[in-house]
Protein backbone atom coordinates (compact mmCIF):
# COMPACT_ATOMS: atom_id res chain seq x y z
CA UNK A 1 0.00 0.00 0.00
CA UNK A 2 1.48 3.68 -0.72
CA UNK A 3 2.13 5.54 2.39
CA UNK A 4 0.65 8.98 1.55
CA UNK A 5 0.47 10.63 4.97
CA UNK A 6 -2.83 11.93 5.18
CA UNK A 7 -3.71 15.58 6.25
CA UNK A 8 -6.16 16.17 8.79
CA UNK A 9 -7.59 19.50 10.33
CA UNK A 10 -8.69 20.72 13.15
CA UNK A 11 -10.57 24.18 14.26
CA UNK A 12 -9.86 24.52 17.84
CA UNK A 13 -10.81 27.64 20.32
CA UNK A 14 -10.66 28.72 23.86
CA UNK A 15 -11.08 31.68 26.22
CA UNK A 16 -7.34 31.65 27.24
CA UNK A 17 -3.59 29.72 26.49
CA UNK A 18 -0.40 29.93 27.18
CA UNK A 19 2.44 28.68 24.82
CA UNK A 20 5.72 29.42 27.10
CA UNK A 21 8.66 30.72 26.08
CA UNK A 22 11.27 28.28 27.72
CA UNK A 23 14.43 31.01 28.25
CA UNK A 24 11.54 32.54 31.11
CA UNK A 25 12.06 30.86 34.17
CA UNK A 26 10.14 32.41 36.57
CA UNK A 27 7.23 33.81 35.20
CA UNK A 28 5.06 32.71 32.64
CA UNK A 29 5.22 34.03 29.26
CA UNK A 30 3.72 32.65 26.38
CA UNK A 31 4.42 33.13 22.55
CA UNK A 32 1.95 35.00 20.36
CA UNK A 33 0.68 31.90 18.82
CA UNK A 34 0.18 28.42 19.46
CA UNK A 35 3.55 26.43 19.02
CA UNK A 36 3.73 23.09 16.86
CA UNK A 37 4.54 20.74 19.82
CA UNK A 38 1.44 22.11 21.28
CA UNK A 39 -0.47 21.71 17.99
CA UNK A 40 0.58 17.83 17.59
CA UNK A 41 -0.49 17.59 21.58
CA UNK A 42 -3.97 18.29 20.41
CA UNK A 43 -3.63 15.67 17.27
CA UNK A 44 -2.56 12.94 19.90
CA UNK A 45 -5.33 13.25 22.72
CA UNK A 46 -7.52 12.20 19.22
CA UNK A 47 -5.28 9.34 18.49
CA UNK A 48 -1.85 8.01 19.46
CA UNK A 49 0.03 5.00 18.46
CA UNK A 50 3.80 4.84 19.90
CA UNK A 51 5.73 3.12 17.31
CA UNK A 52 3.14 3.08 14.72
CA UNK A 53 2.14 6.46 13.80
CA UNK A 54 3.10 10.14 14.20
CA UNK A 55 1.88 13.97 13.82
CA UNK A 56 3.70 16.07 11.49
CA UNK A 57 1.98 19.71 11.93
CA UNK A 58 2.33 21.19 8.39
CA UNK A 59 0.34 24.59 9.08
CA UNK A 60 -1.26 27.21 11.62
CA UNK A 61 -3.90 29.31 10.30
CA UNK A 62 -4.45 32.41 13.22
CA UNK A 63 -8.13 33.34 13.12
CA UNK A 64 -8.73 35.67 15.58
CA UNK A 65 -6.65 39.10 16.26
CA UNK A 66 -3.74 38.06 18.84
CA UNK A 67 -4.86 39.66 22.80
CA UNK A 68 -2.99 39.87 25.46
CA UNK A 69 -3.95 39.56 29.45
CA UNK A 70 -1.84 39.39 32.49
CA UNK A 71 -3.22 37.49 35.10
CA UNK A 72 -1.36 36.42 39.15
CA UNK A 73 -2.04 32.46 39.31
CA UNK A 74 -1.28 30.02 41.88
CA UNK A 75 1.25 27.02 41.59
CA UNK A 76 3.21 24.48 43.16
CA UNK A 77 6.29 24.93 43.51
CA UNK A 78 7.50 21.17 44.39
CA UNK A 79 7.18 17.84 42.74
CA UNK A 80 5.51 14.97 44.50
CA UNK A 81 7.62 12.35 44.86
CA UNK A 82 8.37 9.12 47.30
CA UNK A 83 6.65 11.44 50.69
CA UNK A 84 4.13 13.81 50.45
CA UNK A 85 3.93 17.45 50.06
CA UNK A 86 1.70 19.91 51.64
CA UNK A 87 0.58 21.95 49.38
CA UNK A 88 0.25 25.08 51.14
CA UNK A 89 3.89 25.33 51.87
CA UNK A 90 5.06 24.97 48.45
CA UNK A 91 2.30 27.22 46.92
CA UNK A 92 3.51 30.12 44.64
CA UNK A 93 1.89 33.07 43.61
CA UNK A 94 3.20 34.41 39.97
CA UNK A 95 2.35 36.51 37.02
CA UNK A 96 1.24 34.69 33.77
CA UNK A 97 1.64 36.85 30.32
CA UNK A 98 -1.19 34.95 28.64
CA UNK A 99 -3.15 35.00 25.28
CA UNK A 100 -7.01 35.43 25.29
CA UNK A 101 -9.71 34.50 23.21
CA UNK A 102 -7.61 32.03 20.63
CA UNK A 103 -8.99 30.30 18.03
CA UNK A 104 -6.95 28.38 15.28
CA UNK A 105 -6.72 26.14 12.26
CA UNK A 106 -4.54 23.39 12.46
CA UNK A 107 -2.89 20.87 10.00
CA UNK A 108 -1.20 17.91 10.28
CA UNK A 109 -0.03 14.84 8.30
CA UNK A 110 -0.88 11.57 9.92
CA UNK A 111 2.63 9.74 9.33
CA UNK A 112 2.62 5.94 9.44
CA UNK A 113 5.68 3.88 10.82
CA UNK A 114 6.10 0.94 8.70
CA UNK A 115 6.52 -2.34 10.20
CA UNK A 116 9.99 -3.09 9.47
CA UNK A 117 11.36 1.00 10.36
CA UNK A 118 9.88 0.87 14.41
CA UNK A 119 12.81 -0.08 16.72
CA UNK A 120 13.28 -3.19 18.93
CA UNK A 121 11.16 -1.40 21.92
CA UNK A 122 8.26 -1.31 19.95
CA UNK A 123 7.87 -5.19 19.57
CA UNK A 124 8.15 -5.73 23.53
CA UNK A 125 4.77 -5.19 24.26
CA UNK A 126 2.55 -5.23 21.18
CA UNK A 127 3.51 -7.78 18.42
CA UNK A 128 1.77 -5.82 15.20
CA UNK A 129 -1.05 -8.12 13.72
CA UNK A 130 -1.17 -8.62 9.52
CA UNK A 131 -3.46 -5.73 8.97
CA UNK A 132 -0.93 -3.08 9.85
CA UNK A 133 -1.17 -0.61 7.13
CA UNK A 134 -1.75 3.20 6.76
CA UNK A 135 -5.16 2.93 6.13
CA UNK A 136 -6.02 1.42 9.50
CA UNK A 137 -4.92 4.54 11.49
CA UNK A 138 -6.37 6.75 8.98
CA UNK A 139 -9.81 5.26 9.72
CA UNK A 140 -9.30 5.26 13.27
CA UNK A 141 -8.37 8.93 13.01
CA UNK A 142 -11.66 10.05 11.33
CA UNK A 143 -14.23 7.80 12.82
CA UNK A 144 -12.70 9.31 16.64
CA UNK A 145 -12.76 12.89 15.58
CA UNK A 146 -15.86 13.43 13.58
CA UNK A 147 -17.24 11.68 16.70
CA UNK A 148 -15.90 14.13 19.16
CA UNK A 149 -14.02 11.59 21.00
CA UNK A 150 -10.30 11.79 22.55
CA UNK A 151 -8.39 10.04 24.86
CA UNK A 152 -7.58 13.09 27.08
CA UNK A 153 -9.08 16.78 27.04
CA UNK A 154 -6.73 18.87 24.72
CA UNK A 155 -5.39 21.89 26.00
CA UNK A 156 -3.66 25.09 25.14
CA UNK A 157 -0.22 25.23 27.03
CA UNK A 158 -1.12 24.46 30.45
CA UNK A 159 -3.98 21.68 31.50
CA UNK A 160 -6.16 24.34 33.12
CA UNK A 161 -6.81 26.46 29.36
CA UNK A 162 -8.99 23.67 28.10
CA UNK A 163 -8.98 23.23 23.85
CA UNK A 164 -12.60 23.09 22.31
CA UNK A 165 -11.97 21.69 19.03
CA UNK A 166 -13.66 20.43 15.89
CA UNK A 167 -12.80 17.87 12.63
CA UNK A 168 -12.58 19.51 9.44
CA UNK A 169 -13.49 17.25 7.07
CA UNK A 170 -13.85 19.54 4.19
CA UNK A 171 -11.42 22.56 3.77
CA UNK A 172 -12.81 23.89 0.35
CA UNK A 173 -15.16 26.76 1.97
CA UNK A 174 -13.79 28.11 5.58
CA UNK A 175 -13.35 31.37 7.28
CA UNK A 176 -10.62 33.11 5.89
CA UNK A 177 -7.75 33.67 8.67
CA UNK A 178 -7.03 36.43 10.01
CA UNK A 179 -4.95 39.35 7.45
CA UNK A 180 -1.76 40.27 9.18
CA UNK A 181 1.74 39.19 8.25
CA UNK A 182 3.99 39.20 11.02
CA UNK A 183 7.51 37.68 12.06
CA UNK A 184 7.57 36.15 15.29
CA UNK A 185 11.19 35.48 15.26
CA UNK A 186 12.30 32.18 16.95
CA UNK A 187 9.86 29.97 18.40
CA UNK A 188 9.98 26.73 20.21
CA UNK A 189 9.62 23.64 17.82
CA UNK A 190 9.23 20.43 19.49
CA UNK A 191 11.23 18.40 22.19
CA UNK A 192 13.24 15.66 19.74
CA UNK A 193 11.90 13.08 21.62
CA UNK A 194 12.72 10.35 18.78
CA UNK A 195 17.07 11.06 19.94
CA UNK A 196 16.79 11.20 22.88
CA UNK A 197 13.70 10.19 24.94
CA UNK A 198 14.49 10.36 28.37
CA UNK A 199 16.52 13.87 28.09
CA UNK A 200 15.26 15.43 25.08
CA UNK A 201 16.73 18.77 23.69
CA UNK A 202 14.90 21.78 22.07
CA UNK A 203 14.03 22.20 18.16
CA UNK A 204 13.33 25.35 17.41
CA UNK A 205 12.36 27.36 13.95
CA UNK A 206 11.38 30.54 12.79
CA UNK A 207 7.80 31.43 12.61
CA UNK A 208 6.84 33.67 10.21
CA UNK A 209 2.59 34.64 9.49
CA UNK A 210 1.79 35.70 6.17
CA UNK A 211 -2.30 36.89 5.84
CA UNK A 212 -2.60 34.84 9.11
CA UNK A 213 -1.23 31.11 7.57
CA UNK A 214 2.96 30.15 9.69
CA UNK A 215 3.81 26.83 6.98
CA UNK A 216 5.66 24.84 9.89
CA UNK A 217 8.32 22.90 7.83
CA UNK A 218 9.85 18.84 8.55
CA UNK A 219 11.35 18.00 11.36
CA UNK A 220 13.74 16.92 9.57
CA UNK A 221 14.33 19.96 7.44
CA UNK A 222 17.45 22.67 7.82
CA UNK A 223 14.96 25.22 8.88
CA UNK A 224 14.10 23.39 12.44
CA UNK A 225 17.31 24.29 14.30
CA UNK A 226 18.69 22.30 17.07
């Protein structure tokens, strides 16, 4: 069967995110526009194979005018480990730079693994059965999301900023996005989980809106640096 890595898109809205910038330590910052990693997060709570499949975002589309709203939130500023933490000890007060009122297009190639390229890990638990082909994920895919169904509730940035989202199943006649070019300079790609999955490093690329549509290139291309 020919692999053709199927696109898929989503419309997906809420009241607030926040997509942080990772050289701000202390406070919260996001970017001015959703990130890929946290574009393929969405994909996955729909549908996620380890081993078998994978989300290559290919494009934003920014529908709504970028706002801005600074808000003091509340976090934890300990892990939970081995013995317990009380909570009110360890709570934080901080400022959050966030974005309000978002609502995107997303796109993204449903890439299937075949058999004989997954690694050694991915036949420890799950021998893959005869009808392992592209075809099976793609169904899988559209019967979950023009159902409304996903494993987890998708979220912008942080779990609280819950992701309403919808299946696009025809693109011919939608909303145009929004009519601004602007450069966003460097942005956070992904974590390169496939090198190194236990201590991944940063991919970052350039993000650049033209009449509201960022083309997020390969993974693999020279324009995701590393």
């Amino acid at each position: 069967m020919e692999y053709t890595d199927k696109e898929y898109c989503l419309e997906v809205w809420g009241d607030w995110a926040c997509f942080t910038r990772p050289e701000l330590k202390v406070e919260r910052v996001s970017y001015d526009v959703i990130t890929p990693s946290a574009a393929r997060a969405i994909f996955e709570a729909i549908l996620f194979k380890r081993y078998a499949m994978r989300w290559q975002v290919t494009k934003i589309e920014v529908l709504n005018p970028i706002k801005w709203a600074t808000i003091r939130r509340n976090e934890v500023g300990a892990v939970a480990g081995k013995s317990s933490i009380f909570i009110e000890d360890k709570r934080q007060q901080k400022n959050s730079l966030l974005l309000q009122d978002v609502h995107y297009r997303i796109y993204a190639k449903l890439i299937f693994i075949p058999v004989k390229n997954r690694s050694k890990e991915a036949f420890v638990k799950h021998q893959p059965g005869g009808d392992e082909n592209p075809m099976k994920y793609y169904q899988m895919f559209e019967r979950r999301a023009s159902q409304g169904q996903s494993f987890t509730q998708p979220y912008f940035g942080c779990r609280e900023f819950a992701a309403n989202w919808k299946y696009i199943e025809n693109t011919d006649s939608l909303q145009f996005p929004l009519a601004e070019d602007k450069d966003f300079g460097i942005m956070l790609y992904d974590m390169d989980f496939e090198k190194s999955p236990q201590k991944p490093d940063a991919m970052f690329y350039r993000a650049q809106m033209k009449q509201g549509v960022i083309v997020v290139p390969d993974k693999d291309s020279e324009e995701v640096l590393r």
